[in-house]
PDB file of N, CA and C in Angstrom:
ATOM      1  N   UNK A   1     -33.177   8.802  -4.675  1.00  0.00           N
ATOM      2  CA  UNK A   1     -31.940   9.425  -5.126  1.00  0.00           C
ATOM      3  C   UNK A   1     -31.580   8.847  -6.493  1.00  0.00           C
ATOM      4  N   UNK A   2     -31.507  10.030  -7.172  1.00  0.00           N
ATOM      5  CA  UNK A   2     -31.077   9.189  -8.960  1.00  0.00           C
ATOM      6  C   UNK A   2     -29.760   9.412  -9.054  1.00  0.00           C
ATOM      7  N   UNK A   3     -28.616  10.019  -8.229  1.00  0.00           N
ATOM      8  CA  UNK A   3     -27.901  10.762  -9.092  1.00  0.00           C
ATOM      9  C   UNK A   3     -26.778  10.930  -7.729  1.00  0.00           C
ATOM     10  N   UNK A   4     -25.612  10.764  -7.689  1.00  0.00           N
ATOM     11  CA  UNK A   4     -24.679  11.188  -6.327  1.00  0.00           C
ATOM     12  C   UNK A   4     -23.595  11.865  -6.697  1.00  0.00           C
ATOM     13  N   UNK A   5     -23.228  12.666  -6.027  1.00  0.00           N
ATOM     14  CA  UNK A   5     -22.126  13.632  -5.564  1.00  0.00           C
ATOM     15  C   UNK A   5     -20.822  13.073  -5.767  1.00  0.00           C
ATOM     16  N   UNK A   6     -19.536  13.631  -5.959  1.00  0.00           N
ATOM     17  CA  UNK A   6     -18.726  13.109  -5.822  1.00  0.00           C
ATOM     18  C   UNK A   6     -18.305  12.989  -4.365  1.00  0.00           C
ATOM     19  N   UNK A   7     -18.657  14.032  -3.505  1.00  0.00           N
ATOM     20  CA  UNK A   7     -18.508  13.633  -1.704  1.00  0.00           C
ATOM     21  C   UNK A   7     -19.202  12.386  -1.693  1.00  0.00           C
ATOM     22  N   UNK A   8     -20.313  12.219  -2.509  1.00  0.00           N
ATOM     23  CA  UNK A   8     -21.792  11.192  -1.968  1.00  0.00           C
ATOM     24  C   UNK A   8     -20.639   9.616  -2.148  1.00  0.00           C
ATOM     25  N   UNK A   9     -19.919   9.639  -3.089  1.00  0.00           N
ATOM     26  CA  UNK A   9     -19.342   8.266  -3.767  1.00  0.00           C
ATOM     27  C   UNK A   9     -18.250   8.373  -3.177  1.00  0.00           C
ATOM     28  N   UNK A  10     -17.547   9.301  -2.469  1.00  0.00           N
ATOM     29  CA  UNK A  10     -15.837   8.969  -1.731  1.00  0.00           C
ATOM     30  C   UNK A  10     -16.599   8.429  -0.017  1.00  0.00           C
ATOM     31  N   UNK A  11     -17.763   9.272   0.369  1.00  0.00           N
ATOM     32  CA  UNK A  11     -18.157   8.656   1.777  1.00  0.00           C
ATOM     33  C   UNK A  11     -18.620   7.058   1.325  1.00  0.00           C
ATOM     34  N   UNK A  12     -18.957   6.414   0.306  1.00  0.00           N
ATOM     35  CA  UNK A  12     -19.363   5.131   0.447  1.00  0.00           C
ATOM     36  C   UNK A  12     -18.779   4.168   0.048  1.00  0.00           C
ATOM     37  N   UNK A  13     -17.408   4.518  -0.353  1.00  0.00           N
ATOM     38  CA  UNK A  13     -16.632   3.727  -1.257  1.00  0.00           C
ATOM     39  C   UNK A  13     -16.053   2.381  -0.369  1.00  0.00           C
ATOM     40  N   UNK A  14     -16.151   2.279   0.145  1.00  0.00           N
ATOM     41  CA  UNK A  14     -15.674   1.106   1.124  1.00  0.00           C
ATOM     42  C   UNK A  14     -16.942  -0.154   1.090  1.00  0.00           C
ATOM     43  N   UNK A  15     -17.797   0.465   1.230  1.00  0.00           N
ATOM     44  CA  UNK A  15     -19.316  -0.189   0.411  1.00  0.00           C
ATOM     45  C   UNK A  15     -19.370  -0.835  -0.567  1.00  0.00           C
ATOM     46  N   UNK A  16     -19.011   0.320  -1.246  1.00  0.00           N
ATOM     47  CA  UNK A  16     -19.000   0.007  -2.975  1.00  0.00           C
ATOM     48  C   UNK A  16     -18.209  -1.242  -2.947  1.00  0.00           C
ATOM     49  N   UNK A  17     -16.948  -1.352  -2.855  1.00  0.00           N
ATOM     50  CA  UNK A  17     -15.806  -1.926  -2.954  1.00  0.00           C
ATOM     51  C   UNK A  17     -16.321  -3.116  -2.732  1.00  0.00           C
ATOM     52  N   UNK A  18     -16.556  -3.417  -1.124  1.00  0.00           N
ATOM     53  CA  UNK A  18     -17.087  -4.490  -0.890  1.00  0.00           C
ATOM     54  C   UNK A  18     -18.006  -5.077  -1.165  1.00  0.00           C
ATOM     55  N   UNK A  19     -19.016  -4.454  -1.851  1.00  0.00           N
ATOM     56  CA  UNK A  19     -20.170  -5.090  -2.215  1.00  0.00           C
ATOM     57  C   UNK A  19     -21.387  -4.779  -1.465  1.00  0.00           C
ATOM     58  N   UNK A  20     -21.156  -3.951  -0.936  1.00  0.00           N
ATOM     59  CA  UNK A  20     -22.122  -3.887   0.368  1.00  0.00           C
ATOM     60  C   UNK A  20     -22.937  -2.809   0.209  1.00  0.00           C
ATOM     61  N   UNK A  21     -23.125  -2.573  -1.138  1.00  0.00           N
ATOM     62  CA  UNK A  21     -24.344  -0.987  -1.293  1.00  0.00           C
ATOM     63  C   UNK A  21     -25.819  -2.234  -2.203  1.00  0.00           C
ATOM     64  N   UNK A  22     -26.480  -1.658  -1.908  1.00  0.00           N
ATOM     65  CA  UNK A  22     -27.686  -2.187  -2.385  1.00  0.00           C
ATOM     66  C   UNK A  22     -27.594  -2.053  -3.556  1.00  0.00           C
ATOM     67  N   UNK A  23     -28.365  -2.987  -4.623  1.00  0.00           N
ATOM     68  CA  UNK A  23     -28.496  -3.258  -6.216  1.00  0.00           C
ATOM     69  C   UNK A  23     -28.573  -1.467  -6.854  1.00  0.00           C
ATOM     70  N   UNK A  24     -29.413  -0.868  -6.093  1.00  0.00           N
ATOM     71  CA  UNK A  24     -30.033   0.441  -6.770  1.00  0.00           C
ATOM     72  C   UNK A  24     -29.424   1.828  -6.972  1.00  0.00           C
ATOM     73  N   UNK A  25     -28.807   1.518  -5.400  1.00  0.00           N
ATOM     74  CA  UNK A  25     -27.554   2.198  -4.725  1.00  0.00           C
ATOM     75  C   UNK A  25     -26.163   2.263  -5.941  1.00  0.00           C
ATOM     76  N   UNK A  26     -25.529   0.953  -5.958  1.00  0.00           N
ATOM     77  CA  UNK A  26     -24.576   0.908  -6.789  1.00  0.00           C
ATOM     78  C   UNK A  26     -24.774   0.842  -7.927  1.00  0.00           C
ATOM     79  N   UNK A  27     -26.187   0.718  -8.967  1.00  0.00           N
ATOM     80  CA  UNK A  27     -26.146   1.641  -9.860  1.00  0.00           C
ATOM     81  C   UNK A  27     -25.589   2.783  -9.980  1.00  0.00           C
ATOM     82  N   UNK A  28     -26.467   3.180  -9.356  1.00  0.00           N
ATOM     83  CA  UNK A  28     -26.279   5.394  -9.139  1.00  0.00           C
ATOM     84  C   UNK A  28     -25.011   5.285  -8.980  1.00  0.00           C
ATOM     85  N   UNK A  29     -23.540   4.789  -8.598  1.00  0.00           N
ATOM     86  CA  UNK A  29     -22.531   4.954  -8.269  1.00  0.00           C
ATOM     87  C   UNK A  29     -21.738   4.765  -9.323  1.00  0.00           C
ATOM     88  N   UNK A  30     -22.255   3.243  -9.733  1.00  0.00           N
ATOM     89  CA  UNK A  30     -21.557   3.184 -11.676  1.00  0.00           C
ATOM     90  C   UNK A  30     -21.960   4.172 -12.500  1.00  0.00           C
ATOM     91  N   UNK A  31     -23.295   4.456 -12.626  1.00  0.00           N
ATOM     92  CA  UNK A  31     -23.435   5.737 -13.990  1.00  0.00           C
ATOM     93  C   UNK A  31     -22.573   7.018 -13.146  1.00  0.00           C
ATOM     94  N   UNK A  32     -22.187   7.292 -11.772  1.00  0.00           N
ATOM     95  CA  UNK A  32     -21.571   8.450 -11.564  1.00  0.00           C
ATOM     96  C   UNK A  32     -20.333   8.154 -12.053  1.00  0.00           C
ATOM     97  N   UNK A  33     -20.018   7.128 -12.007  1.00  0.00           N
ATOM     98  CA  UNK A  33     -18.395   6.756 -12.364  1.00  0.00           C
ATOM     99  C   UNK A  33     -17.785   6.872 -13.863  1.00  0.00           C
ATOM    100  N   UNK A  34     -19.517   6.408 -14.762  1.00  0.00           N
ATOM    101  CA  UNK A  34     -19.164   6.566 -16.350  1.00  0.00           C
ATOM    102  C   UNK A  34     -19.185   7.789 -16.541  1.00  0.00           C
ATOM    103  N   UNK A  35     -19.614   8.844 -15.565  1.00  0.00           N
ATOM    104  CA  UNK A  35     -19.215  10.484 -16.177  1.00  0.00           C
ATOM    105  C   UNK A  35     -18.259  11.146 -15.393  1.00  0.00           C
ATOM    106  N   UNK A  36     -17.941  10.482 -14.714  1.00  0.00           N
ATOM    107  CA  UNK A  36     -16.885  11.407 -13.729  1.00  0.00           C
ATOM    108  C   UNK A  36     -15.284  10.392 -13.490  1.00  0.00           C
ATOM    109  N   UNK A  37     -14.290  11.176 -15.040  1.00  0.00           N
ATOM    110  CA  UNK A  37     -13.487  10.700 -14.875  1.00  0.00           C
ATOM    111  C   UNK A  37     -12.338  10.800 -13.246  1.00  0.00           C
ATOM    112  N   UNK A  38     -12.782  11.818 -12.385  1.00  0.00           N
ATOM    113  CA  UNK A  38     -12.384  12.261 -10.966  1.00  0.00           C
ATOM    114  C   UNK A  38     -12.196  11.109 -10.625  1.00  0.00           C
ATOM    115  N   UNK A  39     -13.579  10.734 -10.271  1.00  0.00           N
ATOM    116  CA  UNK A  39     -13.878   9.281  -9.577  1.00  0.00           C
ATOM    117  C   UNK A  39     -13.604   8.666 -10.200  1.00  0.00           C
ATOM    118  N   UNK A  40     -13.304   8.205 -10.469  1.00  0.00           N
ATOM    119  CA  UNK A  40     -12.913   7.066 -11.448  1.00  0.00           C
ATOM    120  C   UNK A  40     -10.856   6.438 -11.308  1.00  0.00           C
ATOM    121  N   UNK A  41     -10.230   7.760 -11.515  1.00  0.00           N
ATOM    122  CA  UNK A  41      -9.202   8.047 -11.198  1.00  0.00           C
ATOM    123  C   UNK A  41      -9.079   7.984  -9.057  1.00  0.00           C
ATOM    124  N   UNK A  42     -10.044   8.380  -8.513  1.00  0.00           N
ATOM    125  CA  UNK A  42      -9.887   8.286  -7.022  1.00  0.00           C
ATOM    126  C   UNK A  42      -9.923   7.145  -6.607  1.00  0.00           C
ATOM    127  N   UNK A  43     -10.905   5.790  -7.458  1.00  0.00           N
ATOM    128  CA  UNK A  43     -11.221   4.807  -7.210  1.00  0.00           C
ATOM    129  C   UNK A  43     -10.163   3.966  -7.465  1.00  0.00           C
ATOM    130  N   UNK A  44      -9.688   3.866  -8.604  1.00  0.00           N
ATOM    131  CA  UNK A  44      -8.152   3.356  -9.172  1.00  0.00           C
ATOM    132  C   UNK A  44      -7.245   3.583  -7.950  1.00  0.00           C
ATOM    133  N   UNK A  45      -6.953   5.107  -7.716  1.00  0.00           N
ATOM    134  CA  UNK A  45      -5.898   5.540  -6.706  1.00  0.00           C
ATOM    135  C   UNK A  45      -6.202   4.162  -5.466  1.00  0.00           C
ATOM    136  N   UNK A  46      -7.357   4.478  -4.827  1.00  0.00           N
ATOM    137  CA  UNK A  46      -8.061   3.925  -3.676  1.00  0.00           C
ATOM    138  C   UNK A  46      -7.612   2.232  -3.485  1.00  0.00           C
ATOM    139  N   UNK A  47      -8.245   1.947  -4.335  1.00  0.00           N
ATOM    140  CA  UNK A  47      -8.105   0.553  -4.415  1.00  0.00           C
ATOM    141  C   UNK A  47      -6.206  -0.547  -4.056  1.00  0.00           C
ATOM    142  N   UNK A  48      -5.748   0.099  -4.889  1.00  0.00           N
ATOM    143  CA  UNK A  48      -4.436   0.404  -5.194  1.00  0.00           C
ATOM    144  C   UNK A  48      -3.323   0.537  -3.474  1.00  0.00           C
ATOM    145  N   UNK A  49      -4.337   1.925  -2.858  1.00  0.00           N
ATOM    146  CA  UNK A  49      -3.751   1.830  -1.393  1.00  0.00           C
ATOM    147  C   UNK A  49      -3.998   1.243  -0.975  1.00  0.00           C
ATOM    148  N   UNK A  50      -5.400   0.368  -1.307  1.00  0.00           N
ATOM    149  CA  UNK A  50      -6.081  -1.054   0.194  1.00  0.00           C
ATOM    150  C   UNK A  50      -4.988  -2.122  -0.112  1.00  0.00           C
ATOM    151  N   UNK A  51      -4.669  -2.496  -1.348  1.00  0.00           N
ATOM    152  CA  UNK A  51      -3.778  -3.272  -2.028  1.00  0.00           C
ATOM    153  C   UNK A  51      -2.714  -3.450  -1.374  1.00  0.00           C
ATOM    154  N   UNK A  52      -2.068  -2.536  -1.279  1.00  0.00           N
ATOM    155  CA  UNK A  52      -0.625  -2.269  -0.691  1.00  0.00           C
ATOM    156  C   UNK A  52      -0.500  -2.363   0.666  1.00  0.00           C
ATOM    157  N   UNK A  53      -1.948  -1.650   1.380  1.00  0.00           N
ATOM    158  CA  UNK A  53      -1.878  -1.856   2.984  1.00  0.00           C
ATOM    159  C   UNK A  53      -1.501  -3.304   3.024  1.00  0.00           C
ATOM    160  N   UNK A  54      -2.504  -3.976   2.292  1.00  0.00           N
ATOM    161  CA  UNK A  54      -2.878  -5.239   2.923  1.00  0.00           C
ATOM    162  C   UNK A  54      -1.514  -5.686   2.466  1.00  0.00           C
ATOM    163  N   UNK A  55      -0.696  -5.738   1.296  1.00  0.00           N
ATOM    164  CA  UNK A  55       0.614  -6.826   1.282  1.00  0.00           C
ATOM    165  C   UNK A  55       1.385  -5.947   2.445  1.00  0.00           C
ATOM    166  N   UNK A  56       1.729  -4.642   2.801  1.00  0.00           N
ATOM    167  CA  UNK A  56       2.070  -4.355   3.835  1.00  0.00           C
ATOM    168  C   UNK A  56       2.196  -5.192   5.409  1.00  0.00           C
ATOM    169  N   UNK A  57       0.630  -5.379   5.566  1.00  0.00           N
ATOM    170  CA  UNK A  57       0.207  -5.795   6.687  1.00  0.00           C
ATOM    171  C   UNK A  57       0.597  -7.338   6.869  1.00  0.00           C
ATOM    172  N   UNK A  58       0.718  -8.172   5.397  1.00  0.00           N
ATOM    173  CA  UNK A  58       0.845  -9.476   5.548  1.00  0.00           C
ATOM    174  C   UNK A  58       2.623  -9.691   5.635  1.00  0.00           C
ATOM    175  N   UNK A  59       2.984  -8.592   5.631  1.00  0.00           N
ATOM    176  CA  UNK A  59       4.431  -8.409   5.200  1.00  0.00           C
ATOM    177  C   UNK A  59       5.428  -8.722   6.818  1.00  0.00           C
ATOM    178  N   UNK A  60       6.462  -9.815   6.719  1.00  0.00           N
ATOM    179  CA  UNK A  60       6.886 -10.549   8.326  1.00  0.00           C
ATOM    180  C   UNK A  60       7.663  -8.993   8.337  1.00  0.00           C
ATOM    181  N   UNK A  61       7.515  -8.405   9.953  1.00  0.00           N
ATOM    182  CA  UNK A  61       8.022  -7.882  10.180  1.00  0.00           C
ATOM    183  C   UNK A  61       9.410  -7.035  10.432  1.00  0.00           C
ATOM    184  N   UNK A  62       9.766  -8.244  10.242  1.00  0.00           N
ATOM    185  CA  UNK A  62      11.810  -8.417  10.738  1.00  0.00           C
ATOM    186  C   UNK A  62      12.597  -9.047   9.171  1.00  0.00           C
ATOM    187  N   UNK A  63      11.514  -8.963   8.751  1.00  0.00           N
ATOM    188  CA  UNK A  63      12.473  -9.616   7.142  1.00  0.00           C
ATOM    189  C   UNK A  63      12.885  -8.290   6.316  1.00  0.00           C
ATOM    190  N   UNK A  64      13.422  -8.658   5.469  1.00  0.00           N
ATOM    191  CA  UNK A  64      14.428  -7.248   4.443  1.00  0.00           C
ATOM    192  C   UNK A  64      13.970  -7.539   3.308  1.00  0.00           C
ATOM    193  N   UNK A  65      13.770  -6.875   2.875  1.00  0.00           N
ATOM    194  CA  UNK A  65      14.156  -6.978   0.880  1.00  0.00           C
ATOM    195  C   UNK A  65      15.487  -7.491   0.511  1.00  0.00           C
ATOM    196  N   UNK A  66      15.455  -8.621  -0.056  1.00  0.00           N
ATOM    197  CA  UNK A  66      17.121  -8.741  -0.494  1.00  0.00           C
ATOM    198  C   UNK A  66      17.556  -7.545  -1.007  1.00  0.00           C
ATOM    199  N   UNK A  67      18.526  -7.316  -0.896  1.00  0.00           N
ATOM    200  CA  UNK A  67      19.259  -6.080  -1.846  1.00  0.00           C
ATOM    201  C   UNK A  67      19.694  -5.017  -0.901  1.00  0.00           C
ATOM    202  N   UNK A  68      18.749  -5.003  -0.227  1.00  0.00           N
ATOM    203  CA  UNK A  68      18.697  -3.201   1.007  1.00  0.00           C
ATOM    204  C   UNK A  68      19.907  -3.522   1.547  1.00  0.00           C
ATOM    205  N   UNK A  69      20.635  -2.403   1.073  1.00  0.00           N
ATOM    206  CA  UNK A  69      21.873  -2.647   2.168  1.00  0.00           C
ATOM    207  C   UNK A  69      22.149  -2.114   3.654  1.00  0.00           C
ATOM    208  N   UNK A  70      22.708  -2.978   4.371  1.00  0.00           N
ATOM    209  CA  UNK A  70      22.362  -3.506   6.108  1.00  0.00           C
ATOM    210  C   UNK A  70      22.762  -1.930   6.801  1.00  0.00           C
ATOM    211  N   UNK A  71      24.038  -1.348   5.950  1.00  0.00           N
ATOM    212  CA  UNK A  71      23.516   0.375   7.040  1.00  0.00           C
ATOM    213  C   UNK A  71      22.414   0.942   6.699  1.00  0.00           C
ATOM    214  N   UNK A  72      22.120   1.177   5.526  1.00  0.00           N
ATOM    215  CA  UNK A  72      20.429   1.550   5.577  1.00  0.00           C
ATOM    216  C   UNK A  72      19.302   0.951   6.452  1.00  0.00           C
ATOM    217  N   UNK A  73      19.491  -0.550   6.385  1.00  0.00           N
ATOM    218  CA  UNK A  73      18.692  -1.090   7.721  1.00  0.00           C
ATOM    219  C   UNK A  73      19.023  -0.588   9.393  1.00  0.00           C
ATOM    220  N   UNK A  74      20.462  -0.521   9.302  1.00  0.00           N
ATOM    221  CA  UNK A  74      20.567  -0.106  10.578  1.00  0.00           C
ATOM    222  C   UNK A  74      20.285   1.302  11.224  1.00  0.00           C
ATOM    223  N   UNK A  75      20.378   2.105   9.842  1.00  0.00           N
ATOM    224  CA  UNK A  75      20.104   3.684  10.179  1.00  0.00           C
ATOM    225  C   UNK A  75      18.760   3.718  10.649  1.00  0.00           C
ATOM    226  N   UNK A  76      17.366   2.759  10.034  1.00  0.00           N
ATOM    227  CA  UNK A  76      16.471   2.837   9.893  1.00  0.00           C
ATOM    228  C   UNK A  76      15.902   2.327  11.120  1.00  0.00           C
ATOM    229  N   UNK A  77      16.561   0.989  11.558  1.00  0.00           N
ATOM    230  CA  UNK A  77      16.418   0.981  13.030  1.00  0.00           C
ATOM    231  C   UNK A  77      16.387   1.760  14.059  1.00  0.00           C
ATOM    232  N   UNK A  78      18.026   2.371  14.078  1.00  0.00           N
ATOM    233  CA  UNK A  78      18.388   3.547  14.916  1.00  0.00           C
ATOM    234  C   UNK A  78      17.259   4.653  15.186  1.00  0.00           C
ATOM    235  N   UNK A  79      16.912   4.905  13.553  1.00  0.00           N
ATOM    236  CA  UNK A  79      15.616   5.891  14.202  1.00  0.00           C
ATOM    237  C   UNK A  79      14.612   6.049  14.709  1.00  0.00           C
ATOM    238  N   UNK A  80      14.034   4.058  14.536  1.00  0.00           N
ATOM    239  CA  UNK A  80      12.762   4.176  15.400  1.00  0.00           C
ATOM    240  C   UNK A  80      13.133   4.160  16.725  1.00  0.00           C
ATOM    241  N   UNK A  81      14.390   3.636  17.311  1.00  0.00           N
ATOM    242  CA  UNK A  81      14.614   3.770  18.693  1.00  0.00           C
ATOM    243  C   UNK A  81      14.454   5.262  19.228  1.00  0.00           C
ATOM    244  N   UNK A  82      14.899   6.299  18.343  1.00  0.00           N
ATOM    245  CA  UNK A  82      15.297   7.712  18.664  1.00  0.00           C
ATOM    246  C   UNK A  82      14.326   8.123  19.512  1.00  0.00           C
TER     247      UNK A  82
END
């Protein structure tokens, strides 16, 4: 394979990311990337959401943002009970 798809590079991107595509492999994925500003822009996007999951995920559950004010917290409560 010389050459991948833009389906070919969104199914492996988790690969990519991690490091986990072979030397030859992630070639073919960088030269797709130097012509395809798409990808390039999807990858940015992508990255960006793992980013956020993860401070999400590390994020204490029961804590606030200073500032949020407490009926907005409470409305927000209320609704997951609903």
């Amino acid at each position: 394979m010389n050459h991948v798809t833009c389906h070919e590079l969104i199914d492996f991107l988790m690969e990519y990311l991690d490091g986990e595509l072979p030397p030859e492999r992630r070639a073919i994925f960088e030269r797709h990337l130097s012509i395809c500003p798409s990808c390039v822009a999807y990858l940015q996007n992508y990255k960006a959401t793992v980013e956020m999951g993860k401070k999400a995920m590390a994020c204490d559950g029961d804590a606030v943002a200073e500032g949020v004010p407490q009926d907005l917290v409470a409305a927000i409560l209320a609704a997951r009970k609903g």
